[in-house]
N, C-alpha and C. Protein backbone atom coordinates (compact mmCIF):
# COMPACT_ATOMS: atom_id res chain seq x y z
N UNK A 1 -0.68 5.26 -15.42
CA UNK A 1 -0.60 3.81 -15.45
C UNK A 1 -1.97 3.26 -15.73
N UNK A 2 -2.11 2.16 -16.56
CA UNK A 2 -3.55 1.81 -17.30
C UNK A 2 -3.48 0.29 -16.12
N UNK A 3 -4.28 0.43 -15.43
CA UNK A 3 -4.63 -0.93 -14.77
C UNK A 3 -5.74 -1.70 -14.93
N UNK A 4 -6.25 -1.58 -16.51
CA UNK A 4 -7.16 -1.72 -16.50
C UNK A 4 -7.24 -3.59 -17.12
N UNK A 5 -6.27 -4.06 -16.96
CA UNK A 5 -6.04 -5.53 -17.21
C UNK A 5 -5.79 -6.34 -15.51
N UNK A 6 -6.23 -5.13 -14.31
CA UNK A 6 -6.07 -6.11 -12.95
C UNK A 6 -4.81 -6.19 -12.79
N UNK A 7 -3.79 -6.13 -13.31
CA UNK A 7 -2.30 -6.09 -12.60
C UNK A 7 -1.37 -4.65 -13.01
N UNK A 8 -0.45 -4.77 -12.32
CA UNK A 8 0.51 -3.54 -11.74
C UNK A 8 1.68 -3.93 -12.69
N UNK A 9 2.16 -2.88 -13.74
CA UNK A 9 2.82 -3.29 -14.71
C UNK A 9 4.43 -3.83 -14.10
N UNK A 10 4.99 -4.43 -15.21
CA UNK A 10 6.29 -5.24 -14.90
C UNK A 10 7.28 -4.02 -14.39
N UNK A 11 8.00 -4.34 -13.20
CA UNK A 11 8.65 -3.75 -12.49
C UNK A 11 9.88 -3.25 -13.06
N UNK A 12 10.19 -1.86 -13.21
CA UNK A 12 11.66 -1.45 -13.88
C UNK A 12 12.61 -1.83 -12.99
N UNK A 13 14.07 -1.89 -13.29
CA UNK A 13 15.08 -2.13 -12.60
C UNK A 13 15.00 -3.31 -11.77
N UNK A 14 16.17 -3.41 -11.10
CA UNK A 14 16.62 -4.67 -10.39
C UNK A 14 15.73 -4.51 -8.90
N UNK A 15 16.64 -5.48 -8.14
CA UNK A 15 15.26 -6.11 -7.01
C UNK A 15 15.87 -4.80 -6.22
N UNK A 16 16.77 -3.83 -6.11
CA UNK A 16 16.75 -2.78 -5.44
C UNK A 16 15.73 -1.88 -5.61
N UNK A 17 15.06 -1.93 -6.41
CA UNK A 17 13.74 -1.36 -7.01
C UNK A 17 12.88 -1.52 -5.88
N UNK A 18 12.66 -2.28 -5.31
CA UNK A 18 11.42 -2.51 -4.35
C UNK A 18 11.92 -2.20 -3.02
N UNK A 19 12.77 -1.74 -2.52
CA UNK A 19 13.17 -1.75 -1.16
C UNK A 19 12.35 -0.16 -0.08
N UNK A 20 11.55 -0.39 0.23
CA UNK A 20 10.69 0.47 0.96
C UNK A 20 10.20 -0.42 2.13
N UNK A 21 10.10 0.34 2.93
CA UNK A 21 9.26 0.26 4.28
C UNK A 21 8.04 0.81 4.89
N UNK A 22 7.32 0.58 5.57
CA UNK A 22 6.07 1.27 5.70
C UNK A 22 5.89 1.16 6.82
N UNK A 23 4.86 2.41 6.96
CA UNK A 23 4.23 2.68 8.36
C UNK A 23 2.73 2.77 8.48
N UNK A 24 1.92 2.17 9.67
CA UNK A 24 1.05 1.13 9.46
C UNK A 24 -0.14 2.07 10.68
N UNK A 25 -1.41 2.01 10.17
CA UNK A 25 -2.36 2.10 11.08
C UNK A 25 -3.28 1.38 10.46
N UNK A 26 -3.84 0.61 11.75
CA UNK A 26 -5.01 -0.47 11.76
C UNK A 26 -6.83 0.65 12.17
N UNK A 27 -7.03 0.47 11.19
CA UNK A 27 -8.31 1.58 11.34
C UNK A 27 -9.27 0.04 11.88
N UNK A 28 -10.15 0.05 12.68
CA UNK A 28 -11.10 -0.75 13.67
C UNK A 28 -12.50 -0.26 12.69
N UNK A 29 -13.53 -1.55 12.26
CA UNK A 29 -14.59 -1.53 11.36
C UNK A 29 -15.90 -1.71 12.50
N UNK A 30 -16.86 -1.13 12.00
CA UNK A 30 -17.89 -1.31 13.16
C UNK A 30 -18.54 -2.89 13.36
N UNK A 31 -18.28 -3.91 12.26
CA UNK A 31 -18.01 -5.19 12.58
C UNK A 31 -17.60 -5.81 13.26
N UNK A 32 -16.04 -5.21 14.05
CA UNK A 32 -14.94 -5.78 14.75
C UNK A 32 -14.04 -5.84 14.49
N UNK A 33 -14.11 -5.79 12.42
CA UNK A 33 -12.91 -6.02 11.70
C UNK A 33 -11.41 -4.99 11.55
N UNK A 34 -10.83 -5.11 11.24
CA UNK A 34 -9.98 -3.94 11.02
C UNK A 34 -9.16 -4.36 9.37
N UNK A 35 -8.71 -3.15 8.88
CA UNK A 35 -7.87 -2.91 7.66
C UNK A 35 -6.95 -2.35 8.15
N UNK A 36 -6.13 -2.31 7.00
CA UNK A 36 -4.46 -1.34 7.51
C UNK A 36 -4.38 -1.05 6.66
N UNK A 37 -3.80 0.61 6.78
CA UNK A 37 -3.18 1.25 5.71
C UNK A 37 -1.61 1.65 5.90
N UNK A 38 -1.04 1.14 4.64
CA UNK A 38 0.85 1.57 4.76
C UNK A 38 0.98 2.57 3.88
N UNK A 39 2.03 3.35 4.48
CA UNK A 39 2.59 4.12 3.71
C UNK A 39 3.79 4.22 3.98
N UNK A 40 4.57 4.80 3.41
CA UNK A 40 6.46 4.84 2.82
C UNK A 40 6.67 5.49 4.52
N UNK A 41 7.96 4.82 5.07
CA UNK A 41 8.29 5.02 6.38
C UNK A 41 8.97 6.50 6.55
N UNK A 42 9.13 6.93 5.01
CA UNK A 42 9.76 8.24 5.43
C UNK A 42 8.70 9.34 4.84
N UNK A 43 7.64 9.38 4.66
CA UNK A 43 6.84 10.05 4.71
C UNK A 43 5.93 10.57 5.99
N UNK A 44 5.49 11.48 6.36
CA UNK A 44 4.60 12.21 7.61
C UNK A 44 3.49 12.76 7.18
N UNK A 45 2.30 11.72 7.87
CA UNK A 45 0.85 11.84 7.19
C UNK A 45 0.71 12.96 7.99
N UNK A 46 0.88 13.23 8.75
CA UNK A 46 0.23 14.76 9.59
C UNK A 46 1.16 16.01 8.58
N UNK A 47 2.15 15.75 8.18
CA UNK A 47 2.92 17.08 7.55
C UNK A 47 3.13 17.20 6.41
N UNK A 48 2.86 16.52 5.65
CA UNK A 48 2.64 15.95 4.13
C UNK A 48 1.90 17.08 3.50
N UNK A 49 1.40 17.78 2.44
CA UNK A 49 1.27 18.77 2.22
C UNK A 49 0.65 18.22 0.73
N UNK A 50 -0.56 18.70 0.19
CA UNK A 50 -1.28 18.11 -1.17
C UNK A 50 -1.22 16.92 -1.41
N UNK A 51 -1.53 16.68 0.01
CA UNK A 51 -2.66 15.22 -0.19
C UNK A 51 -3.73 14.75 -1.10
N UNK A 52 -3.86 15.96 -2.27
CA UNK A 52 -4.59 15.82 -3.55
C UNK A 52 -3.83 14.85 -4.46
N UNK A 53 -2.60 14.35 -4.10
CA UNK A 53 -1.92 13.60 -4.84
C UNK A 53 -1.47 12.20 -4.23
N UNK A 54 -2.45 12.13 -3.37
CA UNK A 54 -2.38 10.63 -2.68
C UNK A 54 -2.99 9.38 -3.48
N UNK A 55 -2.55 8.44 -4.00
CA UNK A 55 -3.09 6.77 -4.75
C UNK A 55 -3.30 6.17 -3.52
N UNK A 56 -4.59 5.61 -3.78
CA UNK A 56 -4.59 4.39 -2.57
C UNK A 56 -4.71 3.26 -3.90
N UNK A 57 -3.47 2.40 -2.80
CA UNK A 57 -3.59 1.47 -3.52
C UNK A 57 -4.25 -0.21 -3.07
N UNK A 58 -5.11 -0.55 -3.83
CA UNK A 58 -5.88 -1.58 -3.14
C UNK A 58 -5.36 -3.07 -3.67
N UNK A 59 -4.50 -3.65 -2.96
CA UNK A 59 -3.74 -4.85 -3.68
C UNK A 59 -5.00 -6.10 -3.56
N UNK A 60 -5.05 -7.06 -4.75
CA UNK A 60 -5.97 -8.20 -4.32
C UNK A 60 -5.25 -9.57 -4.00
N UNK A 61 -4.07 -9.26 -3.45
CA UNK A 61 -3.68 -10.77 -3.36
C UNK A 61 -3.35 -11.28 -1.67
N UNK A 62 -2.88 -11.91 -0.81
CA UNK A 62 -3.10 -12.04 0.34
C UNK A 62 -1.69 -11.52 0.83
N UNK A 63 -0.65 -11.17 -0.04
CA UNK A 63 0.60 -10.52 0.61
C UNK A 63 -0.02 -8.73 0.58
N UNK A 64 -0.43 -8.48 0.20
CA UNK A 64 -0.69 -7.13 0.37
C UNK A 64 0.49 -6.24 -0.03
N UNK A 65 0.69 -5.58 0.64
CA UNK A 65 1.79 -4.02 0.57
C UNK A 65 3.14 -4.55 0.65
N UNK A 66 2.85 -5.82 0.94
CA UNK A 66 4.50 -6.89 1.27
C UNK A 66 5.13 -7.31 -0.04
N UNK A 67 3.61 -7.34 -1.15
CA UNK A 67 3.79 -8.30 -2.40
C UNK A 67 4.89 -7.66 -2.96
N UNK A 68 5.79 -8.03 -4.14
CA UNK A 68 6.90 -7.28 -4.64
C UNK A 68 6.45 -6.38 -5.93
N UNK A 69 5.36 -6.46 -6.64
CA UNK A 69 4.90 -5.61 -7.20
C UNK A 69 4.27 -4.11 -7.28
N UNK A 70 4.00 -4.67 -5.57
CA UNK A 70 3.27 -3.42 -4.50
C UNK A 70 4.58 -2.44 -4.48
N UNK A 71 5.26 -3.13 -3.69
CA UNK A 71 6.06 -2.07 -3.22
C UNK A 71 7.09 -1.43 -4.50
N UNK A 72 7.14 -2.09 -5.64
CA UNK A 72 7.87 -1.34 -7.18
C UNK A 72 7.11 -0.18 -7.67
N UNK A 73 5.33 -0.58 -7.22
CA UNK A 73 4.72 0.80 -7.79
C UNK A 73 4.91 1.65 -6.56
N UNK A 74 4.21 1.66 -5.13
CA UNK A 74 4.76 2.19 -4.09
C UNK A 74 6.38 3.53 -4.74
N UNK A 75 7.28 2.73 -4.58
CA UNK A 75 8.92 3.19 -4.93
C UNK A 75 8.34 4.13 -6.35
N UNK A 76 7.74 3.61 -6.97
CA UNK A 76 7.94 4.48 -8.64
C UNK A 76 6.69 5.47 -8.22
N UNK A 77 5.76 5.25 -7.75
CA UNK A 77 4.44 6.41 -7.35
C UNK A 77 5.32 8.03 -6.34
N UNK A 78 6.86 7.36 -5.69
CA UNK A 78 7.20 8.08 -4.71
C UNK A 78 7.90 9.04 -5.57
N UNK A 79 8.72 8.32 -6.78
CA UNK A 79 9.88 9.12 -7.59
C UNK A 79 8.96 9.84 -8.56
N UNK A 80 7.60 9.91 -8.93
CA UNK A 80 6.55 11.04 -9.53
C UNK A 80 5.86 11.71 -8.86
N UNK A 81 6.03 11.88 -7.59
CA UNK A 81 5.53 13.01 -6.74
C UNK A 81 4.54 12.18 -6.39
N UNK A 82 4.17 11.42 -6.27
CA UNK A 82 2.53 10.79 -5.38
C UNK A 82 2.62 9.99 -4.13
N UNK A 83 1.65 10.32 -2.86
CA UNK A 83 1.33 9.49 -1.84
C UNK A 83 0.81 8.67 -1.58
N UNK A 84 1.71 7.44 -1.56
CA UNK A 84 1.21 6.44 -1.97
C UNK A 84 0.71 5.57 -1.02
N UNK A 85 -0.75 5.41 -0.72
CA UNK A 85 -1.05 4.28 0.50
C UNK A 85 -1.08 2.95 -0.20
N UNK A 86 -1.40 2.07 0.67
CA UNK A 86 -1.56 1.05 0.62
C UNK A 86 -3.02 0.12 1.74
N UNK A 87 -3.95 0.06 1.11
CA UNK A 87 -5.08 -0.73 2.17
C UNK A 87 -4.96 -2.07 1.58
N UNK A 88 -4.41 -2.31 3.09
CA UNK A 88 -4.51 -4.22 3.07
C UNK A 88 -6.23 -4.21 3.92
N UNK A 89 -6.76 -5.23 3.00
CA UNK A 89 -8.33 -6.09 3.78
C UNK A 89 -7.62 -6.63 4.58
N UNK A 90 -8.59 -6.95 5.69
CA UNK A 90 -8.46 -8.34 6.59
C UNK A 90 -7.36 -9.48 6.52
N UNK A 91 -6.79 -9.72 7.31
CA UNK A 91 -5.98 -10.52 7.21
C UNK A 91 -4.73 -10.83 6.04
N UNK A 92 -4.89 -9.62 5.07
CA UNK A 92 -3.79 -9.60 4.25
C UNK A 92 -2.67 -8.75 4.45
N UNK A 93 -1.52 -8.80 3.83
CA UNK A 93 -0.43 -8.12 4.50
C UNK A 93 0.17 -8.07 5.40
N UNK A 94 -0.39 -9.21 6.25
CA UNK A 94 -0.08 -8.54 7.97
C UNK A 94 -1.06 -8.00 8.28
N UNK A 95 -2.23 -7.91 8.00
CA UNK A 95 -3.46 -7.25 8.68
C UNK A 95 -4.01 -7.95 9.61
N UNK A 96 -4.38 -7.55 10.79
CA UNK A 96 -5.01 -8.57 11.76
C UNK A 96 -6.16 -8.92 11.31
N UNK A 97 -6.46 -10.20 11.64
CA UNK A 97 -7.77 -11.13 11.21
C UNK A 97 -8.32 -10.98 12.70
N UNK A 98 -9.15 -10.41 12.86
CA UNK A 98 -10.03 -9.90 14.23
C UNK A 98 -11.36 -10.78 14.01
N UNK A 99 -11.70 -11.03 12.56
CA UNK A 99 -13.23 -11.25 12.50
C UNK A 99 -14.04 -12.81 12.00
N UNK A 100 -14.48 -13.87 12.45
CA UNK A 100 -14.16 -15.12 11.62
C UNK A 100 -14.71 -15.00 9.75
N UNK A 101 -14.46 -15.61 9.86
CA UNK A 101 -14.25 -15.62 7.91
C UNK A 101 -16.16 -16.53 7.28
């Protein structure tokens, strides 16, 4: 995938296309701040196996891993074999805003 125009190409298939869930750890910044990373609810980061094929994906908009584009590449990164995270910054996604702005 060429992302080299800043966006996540147009989503194949219908809005069943995006239906994923995720599972969430808030990593704590020596600031105070914290990020979160999601990944697909039926995946197991401890048992997961060639983690050489993990995308992190870094969304820039304030829905994060929620946005509907996110989660179409998410779904299509899963059906080509890749682990797909997701780091929401601060206060996006559902990320806790711990730190003032």
């Amino acid at each position: 995938v060429n992302l080299s125009r800043g966006r996540i190409p147009a989503a194949r298939g219908g809005d069943g296309a995006c239906d994923v869930s995720y599972q969430r750890i808030c990593v704590a910044l020596e600031d105070g701040g914290v990020i979160a990373l999601d990944w697909p609810d039926n995946l197991d980061l401890e048992k997961e196996h060639g983690l050489d094929s993990t995308v992190l994906v870094v969304p820039g908009t304030p829905e994060g891993s929620m946005e509907r584009s996110i989660k179409v590449f998410v779904v299509d990164a899963l059906k080509n074999g890749y682990f797909p995270i997701v780091m929401n910054p601060r206060g996006c996604g559902g990320s806790p805003l711990t730190t003032p702005r």
